[in-house]
N, C-alpha and C. Protein backbone atom coordinates (compact mmCIF):
# COMPACT_ATOMS: atom_id res chain seq x y z
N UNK A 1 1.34 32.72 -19.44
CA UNK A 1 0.08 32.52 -18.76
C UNK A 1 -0.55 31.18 -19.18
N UNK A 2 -0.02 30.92 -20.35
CA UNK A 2 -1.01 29.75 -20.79
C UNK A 2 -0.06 28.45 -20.21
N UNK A 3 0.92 28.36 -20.16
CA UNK A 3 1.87 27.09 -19.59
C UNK A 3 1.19 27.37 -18.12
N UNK A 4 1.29 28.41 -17.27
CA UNK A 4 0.82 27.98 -15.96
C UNK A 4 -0.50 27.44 -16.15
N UNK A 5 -1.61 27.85 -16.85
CA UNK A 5 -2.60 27.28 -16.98
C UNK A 5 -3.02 25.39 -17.39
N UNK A 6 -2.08 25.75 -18.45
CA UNK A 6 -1.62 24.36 -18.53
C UNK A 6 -1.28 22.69 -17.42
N UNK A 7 0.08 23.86 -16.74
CA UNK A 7 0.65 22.89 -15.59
C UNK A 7 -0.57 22.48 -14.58
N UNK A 8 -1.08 23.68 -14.23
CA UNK A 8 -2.11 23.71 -13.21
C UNK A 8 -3.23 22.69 -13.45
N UNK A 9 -3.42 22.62 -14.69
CA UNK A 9 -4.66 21.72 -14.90
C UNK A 9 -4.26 20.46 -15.05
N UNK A 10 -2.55 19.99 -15.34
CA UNK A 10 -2.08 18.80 -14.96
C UNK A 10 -2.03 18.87 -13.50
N UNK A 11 -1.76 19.40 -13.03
CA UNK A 11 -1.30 19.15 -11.65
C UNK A 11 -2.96 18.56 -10.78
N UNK A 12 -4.32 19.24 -11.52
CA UNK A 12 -5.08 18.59 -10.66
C UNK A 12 -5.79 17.33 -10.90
N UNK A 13 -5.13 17.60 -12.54
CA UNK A 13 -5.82 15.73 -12.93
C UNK A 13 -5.13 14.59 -11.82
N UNK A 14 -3.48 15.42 -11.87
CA UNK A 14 -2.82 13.85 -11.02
C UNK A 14 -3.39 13.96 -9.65
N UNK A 15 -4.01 14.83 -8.93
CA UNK A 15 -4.08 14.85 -7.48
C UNK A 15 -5.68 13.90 -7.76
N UNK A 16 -6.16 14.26 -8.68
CA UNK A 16 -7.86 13.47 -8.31
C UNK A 16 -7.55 11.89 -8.84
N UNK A 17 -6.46 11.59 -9.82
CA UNK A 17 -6.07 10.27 -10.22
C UNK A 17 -5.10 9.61 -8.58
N UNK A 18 -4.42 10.42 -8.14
CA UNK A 18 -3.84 9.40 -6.86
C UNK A 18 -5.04 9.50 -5.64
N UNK A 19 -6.28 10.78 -5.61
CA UNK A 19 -6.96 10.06 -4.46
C UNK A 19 -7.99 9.32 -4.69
N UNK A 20 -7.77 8.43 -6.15
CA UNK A 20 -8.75 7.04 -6.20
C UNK A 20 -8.16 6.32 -5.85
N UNK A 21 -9.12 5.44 -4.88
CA UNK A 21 -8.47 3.78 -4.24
C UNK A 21 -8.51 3.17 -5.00
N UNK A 22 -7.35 2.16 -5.18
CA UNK A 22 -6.73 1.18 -6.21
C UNK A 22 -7.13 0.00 -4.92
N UNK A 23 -8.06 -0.77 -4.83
CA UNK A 23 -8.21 -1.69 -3.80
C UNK A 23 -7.50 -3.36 -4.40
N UNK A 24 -7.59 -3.08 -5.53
CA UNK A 24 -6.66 -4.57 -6.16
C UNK A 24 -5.17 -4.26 -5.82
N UNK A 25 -4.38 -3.37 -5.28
CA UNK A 25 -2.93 -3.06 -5.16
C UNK A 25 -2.91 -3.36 -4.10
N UNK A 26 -3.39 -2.70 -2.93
CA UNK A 26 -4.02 -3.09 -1.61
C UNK A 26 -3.64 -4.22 -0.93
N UNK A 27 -4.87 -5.08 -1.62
CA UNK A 27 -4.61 -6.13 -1.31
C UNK A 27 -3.24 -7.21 -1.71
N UNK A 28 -3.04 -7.27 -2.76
CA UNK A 28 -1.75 -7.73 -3.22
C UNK A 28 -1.06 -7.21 -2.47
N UNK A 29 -0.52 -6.00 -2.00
CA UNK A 29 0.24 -5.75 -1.00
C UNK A 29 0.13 -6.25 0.27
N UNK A 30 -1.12 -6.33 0.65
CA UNK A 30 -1.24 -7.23 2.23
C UNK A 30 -0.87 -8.38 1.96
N UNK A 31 -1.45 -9.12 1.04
CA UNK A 31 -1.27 -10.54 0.65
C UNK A 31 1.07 -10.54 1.13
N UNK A 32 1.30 -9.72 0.42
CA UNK A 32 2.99 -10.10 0.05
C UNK A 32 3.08 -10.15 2.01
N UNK A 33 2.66 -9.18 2.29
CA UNK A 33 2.88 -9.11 3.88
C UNK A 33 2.98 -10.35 4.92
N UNK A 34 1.22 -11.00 4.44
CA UNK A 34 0.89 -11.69 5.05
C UNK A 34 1.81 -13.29 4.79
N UNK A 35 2.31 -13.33 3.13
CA UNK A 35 3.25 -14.38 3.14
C UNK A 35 4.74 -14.15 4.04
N UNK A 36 4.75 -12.80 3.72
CA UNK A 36 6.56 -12.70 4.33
C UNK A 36 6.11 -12.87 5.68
N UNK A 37 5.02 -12.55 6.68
CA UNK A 37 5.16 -12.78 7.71
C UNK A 37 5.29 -14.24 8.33
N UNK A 38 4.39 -15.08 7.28
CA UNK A 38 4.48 -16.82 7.41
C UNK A 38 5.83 -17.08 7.25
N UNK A 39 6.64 -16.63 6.14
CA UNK A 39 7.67 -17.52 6.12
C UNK A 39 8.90 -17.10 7.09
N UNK A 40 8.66 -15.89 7.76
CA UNK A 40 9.33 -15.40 9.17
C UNK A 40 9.09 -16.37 10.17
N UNK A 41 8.56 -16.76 10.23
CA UNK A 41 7.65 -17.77 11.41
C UNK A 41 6.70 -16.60 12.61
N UNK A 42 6.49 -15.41 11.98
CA UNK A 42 5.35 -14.74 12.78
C UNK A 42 4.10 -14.98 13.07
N UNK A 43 4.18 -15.77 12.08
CA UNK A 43 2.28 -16.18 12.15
C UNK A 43 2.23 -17.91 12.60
N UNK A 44 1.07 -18.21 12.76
CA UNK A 44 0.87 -19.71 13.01
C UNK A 44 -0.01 -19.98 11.72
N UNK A 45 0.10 -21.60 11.44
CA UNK A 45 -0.36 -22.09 10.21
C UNK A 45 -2.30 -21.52 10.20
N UNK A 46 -2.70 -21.67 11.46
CA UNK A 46 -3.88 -21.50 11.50
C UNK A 46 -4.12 -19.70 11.74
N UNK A 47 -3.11 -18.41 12.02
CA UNK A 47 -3.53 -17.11 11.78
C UNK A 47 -3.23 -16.86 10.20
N UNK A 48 -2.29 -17.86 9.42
CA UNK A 48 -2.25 -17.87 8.32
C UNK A 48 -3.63 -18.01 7.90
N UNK A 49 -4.09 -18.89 7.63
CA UNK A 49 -5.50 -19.73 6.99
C UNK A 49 -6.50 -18.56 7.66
N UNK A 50 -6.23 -17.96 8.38
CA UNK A 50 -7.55 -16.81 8.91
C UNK A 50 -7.97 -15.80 7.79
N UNK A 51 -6.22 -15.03 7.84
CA UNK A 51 -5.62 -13.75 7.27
C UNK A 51 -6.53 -14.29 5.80
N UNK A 52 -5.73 -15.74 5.26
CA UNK A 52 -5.74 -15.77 3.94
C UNK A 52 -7.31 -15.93 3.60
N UNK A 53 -8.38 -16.16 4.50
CA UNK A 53 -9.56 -16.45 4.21
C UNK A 53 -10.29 -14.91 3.67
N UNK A 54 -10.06 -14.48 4.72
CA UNK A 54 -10.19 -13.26 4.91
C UNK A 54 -10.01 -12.31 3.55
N UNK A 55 -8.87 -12.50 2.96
CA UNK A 55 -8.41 -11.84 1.61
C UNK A 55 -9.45 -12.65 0.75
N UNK A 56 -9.70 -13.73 0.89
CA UNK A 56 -10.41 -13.84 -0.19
C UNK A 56 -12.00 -13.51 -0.04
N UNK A 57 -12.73 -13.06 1.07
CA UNK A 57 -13.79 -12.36 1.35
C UNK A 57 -13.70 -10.45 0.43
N UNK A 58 -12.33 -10.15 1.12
CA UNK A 58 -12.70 -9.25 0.55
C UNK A 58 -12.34 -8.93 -1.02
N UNK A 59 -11.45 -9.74 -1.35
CA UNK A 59 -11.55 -10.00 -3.03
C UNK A 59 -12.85 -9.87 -3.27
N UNK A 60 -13.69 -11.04 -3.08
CA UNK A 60 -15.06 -11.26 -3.22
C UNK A 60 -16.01 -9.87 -3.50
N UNK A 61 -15.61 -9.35 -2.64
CA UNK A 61 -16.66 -7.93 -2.48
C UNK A 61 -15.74 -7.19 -3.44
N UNK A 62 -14.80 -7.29 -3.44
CA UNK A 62 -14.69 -5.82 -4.52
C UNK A 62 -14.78 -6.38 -6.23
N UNK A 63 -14.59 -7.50 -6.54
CA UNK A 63 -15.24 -7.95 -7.88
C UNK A 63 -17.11 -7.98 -8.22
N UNK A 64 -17.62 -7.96 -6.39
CA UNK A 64 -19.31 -7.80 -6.22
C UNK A 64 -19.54 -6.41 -6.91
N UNK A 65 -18.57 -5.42 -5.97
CA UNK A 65 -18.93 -4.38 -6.06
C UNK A 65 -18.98 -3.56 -7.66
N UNK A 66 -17.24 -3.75 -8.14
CA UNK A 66 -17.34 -3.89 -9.63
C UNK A 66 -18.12 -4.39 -10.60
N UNK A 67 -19.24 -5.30 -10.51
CA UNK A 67 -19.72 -6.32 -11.10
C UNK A 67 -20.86 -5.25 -12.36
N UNK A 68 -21.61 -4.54 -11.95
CA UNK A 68 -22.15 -3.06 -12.51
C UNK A 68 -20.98 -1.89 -12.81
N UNK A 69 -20.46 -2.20 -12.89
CA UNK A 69 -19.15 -1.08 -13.28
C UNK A 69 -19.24 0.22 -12.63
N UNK A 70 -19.90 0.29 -11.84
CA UNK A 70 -20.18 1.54 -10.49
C UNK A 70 -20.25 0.78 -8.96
N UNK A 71 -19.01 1.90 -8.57
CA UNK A 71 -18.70 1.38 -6.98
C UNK A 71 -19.49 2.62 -6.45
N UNK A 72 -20.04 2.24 -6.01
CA UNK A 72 -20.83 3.38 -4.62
C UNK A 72 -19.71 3.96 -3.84
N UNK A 73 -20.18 4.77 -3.31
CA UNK A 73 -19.53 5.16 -1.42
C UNK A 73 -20.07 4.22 -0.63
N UNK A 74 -20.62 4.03 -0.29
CA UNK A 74 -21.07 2.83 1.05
C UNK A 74 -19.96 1.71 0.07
N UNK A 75 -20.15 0.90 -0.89
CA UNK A 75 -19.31 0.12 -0.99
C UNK A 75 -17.60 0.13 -0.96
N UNK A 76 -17.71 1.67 -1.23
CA UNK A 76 -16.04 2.16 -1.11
C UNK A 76 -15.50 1.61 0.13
N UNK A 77 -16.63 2.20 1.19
CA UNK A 77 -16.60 2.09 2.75
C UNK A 77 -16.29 1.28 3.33
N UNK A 78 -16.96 0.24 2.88
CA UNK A 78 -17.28 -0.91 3.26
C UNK A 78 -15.89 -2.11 2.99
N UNK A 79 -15.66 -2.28 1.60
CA UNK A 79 -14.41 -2.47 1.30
C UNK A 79 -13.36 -1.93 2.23
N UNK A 80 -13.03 -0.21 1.99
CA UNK A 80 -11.63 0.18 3.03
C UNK A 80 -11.59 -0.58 4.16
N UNK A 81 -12.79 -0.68 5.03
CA UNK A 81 -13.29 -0.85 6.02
C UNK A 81 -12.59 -2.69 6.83
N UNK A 82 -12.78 -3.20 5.54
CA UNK A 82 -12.24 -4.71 5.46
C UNK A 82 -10.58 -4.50 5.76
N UNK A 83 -10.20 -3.91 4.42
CA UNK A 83 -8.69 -3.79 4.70
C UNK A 83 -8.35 -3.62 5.88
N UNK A 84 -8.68 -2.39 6.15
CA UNK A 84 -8.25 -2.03 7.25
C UNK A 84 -8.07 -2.54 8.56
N UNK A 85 -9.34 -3.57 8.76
CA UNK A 85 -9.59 -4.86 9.54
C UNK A 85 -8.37 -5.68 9.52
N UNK A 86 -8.56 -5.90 8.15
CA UNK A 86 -7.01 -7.03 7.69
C UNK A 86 -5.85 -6.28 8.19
N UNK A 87 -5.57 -5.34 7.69
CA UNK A 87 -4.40 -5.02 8.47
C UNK A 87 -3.97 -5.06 9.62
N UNK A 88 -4.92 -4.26 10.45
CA UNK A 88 -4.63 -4.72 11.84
C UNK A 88 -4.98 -5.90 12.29
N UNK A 89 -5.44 -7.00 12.17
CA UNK A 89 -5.53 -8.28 12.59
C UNK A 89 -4.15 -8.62 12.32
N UNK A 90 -3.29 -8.28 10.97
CA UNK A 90 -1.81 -8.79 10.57
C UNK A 90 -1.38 -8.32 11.86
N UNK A 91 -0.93 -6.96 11.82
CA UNK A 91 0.03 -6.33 13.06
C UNK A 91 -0.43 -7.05 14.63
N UNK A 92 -1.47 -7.46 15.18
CA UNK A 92 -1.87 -8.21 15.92
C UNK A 92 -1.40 -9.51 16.23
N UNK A 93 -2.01 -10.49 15.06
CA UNK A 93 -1.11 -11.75 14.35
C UNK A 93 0.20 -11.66 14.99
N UNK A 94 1.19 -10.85 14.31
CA UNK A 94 2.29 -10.95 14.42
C UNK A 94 3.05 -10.42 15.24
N UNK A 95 2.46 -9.65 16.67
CA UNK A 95 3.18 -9.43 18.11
C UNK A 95 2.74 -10.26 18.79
N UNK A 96 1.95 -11.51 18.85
CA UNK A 96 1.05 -12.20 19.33
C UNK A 96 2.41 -13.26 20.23
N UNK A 97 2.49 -13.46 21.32
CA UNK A 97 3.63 -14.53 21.71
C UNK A 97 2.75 -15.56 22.41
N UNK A 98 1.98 -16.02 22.04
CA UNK A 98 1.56 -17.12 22.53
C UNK A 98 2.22 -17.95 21.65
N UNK A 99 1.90 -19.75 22.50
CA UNK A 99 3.09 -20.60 21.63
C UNK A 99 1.78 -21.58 21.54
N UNK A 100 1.75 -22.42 20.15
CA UNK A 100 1.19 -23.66 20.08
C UNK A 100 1.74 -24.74 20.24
């Protein structure tokens, strides 16, 4: 009884440790995206310089947000909210067939 008790109470530390957003992984991961898509030739020099501006806006806000060592919900929000932007602007970006 006491090992299930045990397991169980591991089992819910890891579920509340993986549903915190890691927003510094995130981004580093878009970032790798957004290079492999440049050096594909998917992107143009100037949706490059967009994307990459862009990452550094929302860098910006999540070192803001950290800055008091308490992230709100609205700032959680607000942050995902960016990514998520970023992302799909990438997938956009990069079906895009117009030619310069």
């Amino acid at each position: 009884m006491k090992r299930f008790i045990f397991t169980s109470f591991l089992l819910w530390l890891s579920t509340l440790n993986s549903n915190a957003q890691n927003f510094k992984s995130e981004i580093k991961k878009l970032n790798g995206q957004i290079v492999a898509a440049r050096k594909s030739g998917k992107l143009t020099e100037t949706e490059y310089g967009k994307l990459m501006r862009e990452q550094e806006i929302i860098k910006l806000s999540i070192e803001k947000a950290q800055a008091d060592d308490i992230v709100t919900a609205d700032e959680k929000n607000k942050i995902h909210s960016k990514i998520v932007r970023s992302k799909k602007r990438l997938a956009k970006y990069k079906t895009n067939r117009e030619i310069y």
